[in-house]
PDB file of N, CA and C in Angstrom:
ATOM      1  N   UNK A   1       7.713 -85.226   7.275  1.00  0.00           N
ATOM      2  CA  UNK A   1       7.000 -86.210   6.473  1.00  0.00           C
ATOM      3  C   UNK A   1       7.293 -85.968   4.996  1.00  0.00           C
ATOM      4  N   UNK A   2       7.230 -84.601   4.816  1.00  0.00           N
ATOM      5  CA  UNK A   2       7.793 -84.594   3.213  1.00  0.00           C
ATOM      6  C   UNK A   2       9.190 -84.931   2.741  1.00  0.00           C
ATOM      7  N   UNK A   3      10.148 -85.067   3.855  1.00  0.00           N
ATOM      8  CA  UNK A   3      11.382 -85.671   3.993  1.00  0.00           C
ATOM      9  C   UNK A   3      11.310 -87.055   3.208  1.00  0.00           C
ATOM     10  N   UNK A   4      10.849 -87.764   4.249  1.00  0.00           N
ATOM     11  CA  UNK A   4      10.384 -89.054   4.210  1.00  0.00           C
ATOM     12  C   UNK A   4      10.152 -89.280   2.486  1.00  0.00           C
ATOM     13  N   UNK A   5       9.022 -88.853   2.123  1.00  0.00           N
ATOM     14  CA  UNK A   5       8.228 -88.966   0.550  1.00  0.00           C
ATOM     15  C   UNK A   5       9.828 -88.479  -0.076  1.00  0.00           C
ATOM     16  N   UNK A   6      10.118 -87.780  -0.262  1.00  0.00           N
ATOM     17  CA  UNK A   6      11.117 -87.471  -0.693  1.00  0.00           C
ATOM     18  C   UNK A   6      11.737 -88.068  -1.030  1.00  0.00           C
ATOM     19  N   UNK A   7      12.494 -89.086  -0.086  1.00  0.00           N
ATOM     20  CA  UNK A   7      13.474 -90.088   0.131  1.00  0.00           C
ATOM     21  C   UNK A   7      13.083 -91.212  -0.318  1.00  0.00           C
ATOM     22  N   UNK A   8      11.356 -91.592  -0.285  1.00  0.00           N
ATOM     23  CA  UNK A   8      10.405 -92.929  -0.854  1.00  0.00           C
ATOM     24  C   UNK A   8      10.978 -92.648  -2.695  1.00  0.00           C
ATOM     25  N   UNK A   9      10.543 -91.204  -2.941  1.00  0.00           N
ATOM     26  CA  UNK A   9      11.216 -90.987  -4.318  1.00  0.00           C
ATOM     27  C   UNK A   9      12.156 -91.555  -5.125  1.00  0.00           C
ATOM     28  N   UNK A  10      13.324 -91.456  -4.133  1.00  0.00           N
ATOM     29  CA  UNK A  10      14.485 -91.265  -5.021  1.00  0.00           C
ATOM     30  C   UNK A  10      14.774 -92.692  -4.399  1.00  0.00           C
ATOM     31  N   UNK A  11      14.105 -93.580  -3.898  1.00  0.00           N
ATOM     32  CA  UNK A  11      14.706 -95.171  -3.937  1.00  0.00           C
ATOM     33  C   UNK A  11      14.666 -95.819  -5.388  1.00  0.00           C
ATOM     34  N   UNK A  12      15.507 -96.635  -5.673  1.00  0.00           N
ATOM     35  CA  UNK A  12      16.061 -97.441  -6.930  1.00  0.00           C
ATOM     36  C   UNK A  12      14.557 -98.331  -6.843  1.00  0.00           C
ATOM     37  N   UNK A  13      14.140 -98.531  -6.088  1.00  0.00           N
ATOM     38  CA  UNK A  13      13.353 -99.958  -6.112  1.00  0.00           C
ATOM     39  C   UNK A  13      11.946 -99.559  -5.087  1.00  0.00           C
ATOM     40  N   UNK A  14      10.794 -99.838  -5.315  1.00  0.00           N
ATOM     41  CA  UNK A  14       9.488 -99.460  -4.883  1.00  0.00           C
ATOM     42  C   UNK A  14       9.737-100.401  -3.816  1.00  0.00           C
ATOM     43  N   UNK A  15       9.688 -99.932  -2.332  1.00  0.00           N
ATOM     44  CA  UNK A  15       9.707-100.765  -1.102  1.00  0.00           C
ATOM     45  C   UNK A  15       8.101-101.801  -1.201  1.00  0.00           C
ATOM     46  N   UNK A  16       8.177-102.628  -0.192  1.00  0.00           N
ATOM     47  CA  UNK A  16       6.874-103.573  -0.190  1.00  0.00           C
ATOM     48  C   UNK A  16       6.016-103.027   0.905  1.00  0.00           C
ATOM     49  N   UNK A  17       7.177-102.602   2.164  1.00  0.00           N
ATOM     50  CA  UNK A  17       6.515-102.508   3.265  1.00  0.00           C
ATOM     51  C   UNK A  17       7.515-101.912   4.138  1.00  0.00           C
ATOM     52  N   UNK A  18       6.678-100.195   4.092  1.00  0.00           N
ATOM     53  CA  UNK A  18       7.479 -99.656   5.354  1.00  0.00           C
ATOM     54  C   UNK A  18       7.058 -99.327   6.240  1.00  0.00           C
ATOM     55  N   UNK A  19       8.605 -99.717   7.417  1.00  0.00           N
ATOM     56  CA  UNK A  19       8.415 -99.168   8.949  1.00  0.00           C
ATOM     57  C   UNK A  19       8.776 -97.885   8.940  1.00  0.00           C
ATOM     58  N   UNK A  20       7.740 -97.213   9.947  1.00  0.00           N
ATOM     59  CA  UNK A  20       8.452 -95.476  10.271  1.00  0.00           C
ATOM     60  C   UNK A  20       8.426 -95.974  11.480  1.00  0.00           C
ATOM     61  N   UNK A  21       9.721 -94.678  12.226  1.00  0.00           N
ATOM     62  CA  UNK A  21       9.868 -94.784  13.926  1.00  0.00           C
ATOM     63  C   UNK A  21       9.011 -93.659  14.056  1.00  0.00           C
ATOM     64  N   UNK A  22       7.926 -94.143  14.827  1.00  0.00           N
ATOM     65  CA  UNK A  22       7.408 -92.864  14.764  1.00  0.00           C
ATOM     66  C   UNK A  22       5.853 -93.247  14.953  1.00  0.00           C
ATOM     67  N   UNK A  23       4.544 -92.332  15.234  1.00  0.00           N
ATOM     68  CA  UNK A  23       3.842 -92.370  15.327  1.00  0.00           C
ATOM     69  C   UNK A  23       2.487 -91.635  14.241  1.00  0.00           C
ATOM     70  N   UNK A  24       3.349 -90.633  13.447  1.00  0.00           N
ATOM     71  CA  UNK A  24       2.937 -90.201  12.137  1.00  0.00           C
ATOM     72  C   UNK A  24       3.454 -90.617  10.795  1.00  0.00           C
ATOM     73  N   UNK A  25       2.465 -90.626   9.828  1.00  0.00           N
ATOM     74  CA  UNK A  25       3.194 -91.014   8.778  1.00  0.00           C
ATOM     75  C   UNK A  25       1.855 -90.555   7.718  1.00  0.00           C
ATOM     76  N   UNK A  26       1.753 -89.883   6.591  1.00  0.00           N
ATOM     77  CA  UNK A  26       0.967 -89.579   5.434  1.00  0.00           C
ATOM     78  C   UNK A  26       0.664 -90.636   4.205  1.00  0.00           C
ATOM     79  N   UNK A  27      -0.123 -91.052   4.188  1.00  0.00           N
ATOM     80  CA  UNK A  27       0.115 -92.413   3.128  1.00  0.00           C
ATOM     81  C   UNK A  27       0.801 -91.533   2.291  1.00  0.00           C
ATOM     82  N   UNK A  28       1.678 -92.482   1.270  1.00  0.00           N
ATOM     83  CA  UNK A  28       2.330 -91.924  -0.090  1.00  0.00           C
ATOM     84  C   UNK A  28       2.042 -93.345  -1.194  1.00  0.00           C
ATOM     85  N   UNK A  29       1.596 -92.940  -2.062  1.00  0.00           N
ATOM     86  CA  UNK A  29       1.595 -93.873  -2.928  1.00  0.00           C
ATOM     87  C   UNK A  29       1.057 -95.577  -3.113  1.00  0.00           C
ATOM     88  N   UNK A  30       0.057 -95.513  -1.696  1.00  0.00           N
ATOM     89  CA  UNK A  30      -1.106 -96.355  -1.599  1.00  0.00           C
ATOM     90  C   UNK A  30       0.587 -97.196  -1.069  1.00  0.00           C
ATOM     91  N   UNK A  31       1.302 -97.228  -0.748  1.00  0.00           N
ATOM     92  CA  UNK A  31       2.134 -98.478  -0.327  1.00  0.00           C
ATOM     93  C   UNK A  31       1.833 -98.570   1.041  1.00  0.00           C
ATOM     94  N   UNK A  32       2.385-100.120   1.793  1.00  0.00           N
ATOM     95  CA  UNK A  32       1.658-100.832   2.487  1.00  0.00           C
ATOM     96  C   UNK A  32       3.197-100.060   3.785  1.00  0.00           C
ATOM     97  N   UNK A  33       2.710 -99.680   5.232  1.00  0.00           N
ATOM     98  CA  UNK A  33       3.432 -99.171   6.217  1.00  0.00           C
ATOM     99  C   UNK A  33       2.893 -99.151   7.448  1.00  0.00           C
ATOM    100  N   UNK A  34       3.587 -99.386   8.315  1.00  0.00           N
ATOM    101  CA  UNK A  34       3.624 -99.560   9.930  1.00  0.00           C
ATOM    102  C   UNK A  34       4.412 -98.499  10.471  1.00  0.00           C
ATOM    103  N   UNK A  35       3.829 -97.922  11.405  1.00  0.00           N
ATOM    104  CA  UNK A  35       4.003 -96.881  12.129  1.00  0.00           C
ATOM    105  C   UNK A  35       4.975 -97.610  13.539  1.00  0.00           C
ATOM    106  N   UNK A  36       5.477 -96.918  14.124  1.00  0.00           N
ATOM    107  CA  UNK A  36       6.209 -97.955  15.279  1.00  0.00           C
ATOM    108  C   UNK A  36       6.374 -96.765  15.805  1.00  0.00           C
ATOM    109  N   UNK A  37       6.135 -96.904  17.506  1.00  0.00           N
ATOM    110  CA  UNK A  37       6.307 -96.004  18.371  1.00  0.00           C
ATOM    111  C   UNK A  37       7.418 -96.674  18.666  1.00  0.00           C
ATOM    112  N   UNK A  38       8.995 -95.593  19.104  1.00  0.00           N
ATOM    113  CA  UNK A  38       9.947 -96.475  19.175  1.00  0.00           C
ATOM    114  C   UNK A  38      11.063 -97.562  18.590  1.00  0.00           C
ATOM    115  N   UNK A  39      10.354 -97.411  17.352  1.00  0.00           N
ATOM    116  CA  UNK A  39      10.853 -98.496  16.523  1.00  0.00           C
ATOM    117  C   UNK A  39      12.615 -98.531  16.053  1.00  0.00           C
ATOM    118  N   UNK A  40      13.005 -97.542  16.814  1.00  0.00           N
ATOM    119  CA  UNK A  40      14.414 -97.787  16.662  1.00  0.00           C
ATOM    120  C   UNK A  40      15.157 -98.603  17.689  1.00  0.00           C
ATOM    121  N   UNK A  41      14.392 -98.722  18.457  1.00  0.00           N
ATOM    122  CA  UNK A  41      14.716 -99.968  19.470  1.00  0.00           C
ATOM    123  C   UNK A  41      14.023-101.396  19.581  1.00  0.00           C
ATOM    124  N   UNK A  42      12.952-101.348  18.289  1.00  0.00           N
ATOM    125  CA  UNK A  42      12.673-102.660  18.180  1.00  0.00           C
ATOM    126  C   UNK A  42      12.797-103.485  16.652  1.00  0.00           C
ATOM    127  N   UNK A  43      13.535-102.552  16.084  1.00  0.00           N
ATOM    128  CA  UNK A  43      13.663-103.197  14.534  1.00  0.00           C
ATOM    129  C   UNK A  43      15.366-102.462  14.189  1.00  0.00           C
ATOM    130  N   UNK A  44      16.167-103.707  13.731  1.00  0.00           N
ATOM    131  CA  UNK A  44      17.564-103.361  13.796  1.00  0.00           C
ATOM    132  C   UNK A  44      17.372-102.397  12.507  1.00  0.00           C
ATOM    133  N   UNK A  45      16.725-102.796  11.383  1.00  0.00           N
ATOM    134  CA  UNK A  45      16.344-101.934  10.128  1.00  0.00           C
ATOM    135  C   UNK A  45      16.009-100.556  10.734  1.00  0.00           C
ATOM    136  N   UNK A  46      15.356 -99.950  11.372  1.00  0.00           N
ATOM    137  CA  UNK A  46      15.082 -98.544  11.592  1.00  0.00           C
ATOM    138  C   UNK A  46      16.088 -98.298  12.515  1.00  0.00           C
ATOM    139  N   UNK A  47      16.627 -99.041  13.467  1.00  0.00           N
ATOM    140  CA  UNK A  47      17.718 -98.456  14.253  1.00  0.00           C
ATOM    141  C   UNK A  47      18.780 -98.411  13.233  1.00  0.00           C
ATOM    142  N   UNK A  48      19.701 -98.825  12.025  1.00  0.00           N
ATOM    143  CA  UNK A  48      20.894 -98.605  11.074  1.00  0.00           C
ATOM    144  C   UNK A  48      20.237 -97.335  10.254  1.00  0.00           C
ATOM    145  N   UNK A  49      18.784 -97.137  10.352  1.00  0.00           N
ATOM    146  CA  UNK A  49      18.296 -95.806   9.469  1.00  0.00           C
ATOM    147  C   UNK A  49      18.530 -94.812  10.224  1.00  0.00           C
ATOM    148  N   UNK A  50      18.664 -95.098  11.543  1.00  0.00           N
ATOM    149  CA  UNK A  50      18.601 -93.723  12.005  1.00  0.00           C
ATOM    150  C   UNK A  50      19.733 -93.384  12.307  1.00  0.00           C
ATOM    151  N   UNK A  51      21.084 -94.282  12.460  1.00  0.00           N
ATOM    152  CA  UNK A  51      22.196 -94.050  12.804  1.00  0.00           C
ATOM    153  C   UNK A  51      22.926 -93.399  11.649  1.00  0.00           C
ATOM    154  N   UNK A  52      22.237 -93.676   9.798  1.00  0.00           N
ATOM    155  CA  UNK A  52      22.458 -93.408   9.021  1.00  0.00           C
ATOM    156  C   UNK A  52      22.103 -91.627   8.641  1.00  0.00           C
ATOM    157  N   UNK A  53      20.821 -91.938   9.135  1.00  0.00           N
ATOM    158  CA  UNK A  53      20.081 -90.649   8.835  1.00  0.00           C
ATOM    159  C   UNK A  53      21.117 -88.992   9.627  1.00  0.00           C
ATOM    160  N   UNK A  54      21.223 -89.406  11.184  1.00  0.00           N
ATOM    161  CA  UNK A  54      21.808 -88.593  11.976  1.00  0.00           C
ATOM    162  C   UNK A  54      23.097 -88.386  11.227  1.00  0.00           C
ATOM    163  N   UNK A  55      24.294 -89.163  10.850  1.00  0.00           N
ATOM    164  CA  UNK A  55      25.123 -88.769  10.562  1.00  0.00           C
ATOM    165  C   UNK A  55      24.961 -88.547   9.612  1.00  0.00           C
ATOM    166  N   UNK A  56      24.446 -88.215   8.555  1.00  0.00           N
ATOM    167  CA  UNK A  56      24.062 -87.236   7.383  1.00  0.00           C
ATOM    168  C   UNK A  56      23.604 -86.428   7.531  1.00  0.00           C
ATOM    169  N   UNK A  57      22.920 -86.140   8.350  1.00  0.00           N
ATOM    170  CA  UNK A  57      22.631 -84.530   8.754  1.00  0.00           C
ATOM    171  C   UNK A  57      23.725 -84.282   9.697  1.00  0.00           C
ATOM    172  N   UNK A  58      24.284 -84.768  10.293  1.00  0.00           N
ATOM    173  CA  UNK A  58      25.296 -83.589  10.933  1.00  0.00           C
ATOM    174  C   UNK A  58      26.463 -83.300   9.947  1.00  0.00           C
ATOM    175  N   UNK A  59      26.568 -84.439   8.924  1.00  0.00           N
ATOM    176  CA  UNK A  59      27.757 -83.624   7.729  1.00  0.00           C
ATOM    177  C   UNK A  59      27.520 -82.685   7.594  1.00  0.00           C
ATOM    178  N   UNK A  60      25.690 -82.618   6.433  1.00  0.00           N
ATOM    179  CA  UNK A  60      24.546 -81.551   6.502  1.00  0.00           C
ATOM    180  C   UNK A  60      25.378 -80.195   7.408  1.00  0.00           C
ATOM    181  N   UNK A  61      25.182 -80.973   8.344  1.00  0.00           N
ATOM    182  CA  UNK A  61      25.170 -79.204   8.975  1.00  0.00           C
ATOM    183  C   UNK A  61      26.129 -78.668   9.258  1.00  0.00           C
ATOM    184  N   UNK A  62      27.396 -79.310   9.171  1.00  0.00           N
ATOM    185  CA  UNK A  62      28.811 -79.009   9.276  1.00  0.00           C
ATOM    186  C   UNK A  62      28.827 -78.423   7.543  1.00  0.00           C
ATOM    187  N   UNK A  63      28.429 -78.568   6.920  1.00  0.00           N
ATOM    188  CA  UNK A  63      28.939 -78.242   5.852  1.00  0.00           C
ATOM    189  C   UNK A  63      27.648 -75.991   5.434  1.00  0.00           C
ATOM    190  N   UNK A  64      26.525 -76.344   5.618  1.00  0.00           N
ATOM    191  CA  UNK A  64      25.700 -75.397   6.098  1.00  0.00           C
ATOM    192  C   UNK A  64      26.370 -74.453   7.075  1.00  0.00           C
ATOM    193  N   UNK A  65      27.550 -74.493   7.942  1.00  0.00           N
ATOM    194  CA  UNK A  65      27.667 -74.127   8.835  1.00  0.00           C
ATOM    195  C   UNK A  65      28.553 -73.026   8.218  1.00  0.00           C
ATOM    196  N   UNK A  66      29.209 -73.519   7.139  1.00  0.00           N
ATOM    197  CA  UNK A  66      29.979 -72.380   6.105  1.00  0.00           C
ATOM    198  C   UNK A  66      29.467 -71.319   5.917  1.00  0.00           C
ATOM    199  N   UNK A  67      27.783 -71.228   5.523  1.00  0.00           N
ATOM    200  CA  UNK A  67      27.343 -70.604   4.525  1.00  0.00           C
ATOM    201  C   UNK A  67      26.997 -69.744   5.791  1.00  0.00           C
ATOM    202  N   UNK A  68      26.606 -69.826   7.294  1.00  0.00           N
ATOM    203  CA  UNK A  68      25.871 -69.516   8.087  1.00  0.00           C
ATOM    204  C   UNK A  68      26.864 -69.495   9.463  1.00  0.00           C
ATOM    205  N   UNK A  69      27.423 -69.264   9.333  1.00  0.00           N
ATOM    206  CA  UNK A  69      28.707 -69.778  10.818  1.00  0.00           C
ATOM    207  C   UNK A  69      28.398 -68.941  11.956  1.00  0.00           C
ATOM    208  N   UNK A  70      26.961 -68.414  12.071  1.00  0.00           N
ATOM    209  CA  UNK A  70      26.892 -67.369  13.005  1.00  0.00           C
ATOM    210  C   UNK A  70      25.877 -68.417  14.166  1.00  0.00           C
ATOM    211  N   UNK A  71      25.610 -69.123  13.479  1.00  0.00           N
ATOM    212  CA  UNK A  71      24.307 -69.886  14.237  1.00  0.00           C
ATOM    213  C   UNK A  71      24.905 -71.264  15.228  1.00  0.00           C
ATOM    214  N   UNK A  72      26.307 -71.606  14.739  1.00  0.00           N
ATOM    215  CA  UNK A  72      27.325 -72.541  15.498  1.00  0.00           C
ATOM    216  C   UNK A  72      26.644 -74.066  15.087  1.00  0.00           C
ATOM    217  N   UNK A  73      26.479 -74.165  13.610  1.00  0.00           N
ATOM    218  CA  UNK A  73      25.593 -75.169  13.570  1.00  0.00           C
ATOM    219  C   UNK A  73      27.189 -76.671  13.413  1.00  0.00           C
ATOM    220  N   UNK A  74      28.403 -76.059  13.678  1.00  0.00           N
ATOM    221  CA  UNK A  74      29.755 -77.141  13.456  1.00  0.00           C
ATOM    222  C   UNK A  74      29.499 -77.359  14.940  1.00  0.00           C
ATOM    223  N   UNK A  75      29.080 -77.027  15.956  1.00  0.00           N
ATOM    224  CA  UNK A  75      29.060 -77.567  16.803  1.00  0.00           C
ATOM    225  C   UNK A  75      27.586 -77.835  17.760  1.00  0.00           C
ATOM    226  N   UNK A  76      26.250 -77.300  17.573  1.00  0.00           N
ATOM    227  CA  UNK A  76      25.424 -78.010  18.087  1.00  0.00           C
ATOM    228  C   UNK A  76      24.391 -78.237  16.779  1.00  0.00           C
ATOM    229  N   UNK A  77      25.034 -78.812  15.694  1.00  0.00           N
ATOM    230  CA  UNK A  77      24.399 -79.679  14.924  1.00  0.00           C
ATOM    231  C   UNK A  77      22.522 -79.168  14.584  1.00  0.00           C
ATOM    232  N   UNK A  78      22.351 -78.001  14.771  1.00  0.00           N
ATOM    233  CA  UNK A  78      20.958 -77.369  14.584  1.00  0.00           C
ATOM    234  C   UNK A  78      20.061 -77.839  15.919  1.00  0.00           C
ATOM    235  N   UNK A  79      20.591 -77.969  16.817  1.00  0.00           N
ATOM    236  CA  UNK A  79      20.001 -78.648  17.682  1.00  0.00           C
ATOM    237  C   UNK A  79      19.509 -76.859  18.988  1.00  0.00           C
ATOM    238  N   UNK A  80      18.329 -76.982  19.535  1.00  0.00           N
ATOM    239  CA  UNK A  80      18.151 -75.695  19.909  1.00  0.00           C
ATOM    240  C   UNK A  80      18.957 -75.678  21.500  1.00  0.00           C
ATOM    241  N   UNK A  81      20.495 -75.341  20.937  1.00  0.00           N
ATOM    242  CA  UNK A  81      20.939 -74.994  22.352  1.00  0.00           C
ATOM    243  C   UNK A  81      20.718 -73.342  22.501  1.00  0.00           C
ATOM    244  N   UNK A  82      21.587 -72.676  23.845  1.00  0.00           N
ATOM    245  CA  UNK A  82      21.293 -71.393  23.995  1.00  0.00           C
ATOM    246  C   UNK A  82      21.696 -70.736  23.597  1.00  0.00           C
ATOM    247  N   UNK A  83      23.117 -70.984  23.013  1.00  0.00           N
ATOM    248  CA  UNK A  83      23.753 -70.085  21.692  1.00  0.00           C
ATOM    249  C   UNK A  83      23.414 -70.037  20.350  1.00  0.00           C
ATOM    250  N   UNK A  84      22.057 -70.788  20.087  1.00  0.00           N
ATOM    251  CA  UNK A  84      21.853 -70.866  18.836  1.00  0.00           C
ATOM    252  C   UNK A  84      20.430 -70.487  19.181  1.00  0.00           C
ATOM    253  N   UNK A  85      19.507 -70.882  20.266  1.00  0.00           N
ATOM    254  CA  UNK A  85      18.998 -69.826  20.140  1.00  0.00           C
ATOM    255  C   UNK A  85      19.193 -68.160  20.481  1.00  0.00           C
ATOM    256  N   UNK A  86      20.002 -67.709  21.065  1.00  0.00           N
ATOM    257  CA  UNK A  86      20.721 -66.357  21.238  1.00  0.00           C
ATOM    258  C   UNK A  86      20.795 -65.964  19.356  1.00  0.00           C
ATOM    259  N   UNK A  87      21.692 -66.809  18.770  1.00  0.00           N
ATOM    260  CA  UNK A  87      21.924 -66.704  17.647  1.00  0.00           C
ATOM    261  C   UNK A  87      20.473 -66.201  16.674  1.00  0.00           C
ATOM    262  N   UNK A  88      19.576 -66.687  16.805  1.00  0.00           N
ATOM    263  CA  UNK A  88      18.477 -66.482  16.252  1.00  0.00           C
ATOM    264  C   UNK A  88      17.695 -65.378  16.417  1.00  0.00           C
ATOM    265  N   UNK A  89      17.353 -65.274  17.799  1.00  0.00           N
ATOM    266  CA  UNK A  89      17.074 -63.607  17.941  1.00  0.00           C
ATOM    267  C   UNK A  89      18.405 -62.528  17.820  1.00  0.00           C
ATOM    268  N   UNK A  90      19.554 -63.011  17.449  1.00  0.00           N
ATOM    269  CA  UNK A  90      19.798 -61.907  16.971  1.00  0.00           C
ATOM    270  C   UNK A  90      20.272 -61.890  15.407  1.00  0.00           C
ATOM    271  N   UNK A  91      19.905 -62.583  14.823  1.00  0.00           N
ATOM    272  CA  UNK A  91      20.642 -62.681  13.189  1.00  0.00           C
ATOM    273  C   UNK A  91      18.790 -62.894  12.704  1.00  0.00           C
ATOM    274  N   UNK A  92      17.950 -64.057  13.252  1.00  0.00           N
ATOM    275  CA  UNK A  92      16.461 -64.114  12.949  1.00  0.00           C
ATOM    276  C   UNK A  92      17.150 -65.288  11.975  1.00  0.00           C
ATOM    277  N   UNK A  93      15.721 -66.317  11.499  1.00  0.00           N
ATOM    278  CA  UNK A  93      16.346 -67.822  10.870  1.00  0.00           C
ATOM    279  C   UNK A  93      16.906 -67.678   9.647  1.00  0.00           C
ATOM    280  N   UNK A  94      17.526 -68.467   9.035  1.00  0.00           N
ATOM    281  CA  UNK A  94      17.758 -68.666   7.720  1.00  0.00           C
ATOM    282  C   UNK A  94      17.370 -69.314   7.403  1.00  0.00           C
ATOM    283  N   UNK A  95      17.377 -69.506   5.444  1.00  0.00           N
ATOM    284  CA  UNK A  95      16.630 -70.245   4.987  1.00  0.00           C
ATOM    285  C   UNK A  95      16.616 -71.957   5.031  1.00  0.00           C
ATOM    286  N   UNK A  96      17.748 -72.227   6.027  1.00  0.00           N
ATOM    287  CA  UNK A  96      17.696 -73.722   6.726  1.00  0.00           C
ATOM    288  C   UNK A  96      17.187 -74.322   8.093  1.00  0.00           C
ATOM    289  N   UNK A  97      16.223 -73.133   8.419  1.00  0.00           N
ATOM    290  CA  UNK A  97      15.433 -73.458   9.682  1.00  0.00           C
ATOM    291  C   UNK A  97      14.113 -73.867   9.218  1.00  0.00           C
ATOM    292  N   UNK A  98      13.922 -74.804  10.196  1.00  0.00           N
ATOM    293  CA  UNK A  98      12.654 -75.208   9.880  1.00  0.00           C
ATOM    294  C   UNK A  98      11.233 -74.106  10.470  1.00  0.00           C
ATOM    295  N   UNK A  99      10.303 -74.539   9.364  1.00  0.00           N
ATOM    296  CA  UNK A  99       9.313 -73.709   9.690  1.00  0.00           C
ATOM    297  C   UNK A  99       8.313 -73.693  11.164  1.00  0.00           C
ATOM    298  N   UNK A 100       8.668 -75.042  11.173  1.00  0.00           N
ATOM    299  CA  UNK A 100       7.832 -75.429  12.335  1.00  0.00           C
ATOM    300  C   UNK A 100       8.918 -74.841  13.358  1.00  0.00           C
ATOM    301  N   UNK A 101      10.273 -74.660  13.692  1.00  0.00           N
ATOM    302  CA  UNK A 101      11.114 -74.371  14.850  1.00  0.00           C
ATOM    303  C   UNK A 101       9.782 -73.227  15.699  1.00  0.00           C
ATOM    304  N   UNK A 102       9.837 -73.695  16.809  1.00  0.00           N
ATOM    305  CA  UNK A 102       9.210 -72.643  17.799  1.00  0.00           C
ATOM    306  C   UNK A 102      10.579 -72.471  19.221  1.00  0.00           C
ATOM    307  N   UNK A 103      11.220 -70.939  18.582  1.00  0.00           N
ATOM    308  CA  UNK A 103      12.244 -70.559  19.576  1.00  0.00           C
ATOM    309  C   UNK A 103      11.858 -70.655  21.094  1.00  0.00           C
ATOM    310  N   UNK A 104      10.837 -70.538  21.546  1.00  0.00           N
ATOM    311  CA  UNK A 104      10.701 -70.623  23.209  1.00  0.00           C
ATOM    312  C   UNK A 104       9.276 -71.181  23.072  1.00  0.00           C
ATOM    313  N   UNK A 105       9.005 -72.261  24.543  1.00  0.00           N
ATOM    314  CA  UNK A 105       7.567 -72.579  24.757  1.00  0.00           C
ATOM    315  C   UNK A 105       6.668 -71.767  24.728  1.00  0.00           C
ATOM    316  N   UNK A 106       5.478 -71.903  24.652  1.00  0.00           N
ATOM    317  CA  UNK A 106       4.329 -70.943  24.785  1.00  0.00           C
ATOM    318  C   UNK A 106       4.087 -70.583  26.602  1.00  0.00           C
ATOM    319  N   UNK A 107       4.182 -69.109  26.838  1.00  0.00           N
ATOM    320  CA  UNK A 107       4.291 -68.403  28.282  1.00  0.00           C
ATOM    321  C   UNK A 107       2.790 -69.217  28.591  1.00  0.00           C
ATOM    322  N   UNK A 108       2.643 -69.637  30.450  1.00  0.00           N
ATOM    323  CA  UNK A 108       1.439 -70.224  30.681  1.00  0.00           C
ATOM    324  C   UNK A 108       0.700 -68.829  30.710  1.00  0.00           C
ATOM    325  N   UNK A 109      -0.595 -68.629  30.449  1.00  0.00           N
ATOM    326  CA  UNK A 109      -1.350 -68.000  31.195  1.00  0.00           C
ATOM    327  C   UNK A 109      -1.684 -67.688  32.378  1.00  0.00           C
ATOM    328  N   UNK A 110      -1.584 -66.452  32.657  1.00  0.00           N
ATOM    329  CA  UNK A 110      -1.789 -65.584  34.339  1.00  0.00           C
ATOM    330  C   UNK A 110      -3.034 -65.292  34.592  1.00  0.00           C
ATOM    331  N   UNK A 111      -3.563 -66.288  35.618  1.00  0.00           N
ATOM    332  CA  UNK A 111      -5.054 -66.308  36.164  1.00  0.00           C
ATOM    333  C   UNK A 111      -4.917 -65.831  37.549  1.00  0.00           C
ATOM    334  N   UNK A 112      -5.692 -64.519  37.552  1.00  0.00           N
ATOM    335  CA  UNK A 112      -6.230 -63.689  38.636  1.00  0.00           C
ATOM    336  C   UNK A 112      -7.336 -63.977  39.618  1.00  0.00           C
TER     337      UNK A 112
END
């Protein structure tokens, strides 16, 4: 979400009315927005954002992948496969992991 604000920032021009794909969203700046579950399959505008968005982060991470080449981010794009998480318990994150990443589900509880 602070992505998002971020990006509301640095637009040339104050939007009227935005769609998020998505089901969260933080007001920013009292502007007027619709939440859309899905909405990349029902608004061609959020589906060209997201086709936009993805391939900028995987430049993103092809280019990150320099600084960090242990984590294989030129080829699974930060995405949690098993070599990247392997990678993590053994190098631990860098400062381009997200905070929220949770490396494995939470173990169920063992009832006796």
């Amino acid at each position: 979400i602070k992505a998002m604000h971020l990006a509301i920032e640095g637009l040339a021009k104050v939007p009227q009315h935005l769609l998020i794909d998505g089901n969260r969203f933080y007001p920013y700046r009292n502007l007027v927005h619709t939440t859309i579950i899905k909405g990349d399959s029902l608004y061609l505008s959020i589906a060209a954002a997201s086709v936009l968005a993805k391939t900028f982060r995987d430049e993103h991470m092809a280019t990150i992948h320099n600084e960090y080449p242990v984590y294989g981010w030129d080829k699974n794009k930060g995405y949690g496969t098993p070599f990247h998480r392997i990678a993590i318990l053994k190098y631990g994150i860098s400062p381009y992991h997200r905070k929220s990443f949770t490396l494995f589900n939470t173990q169920l509880s063992i009832e006796f």
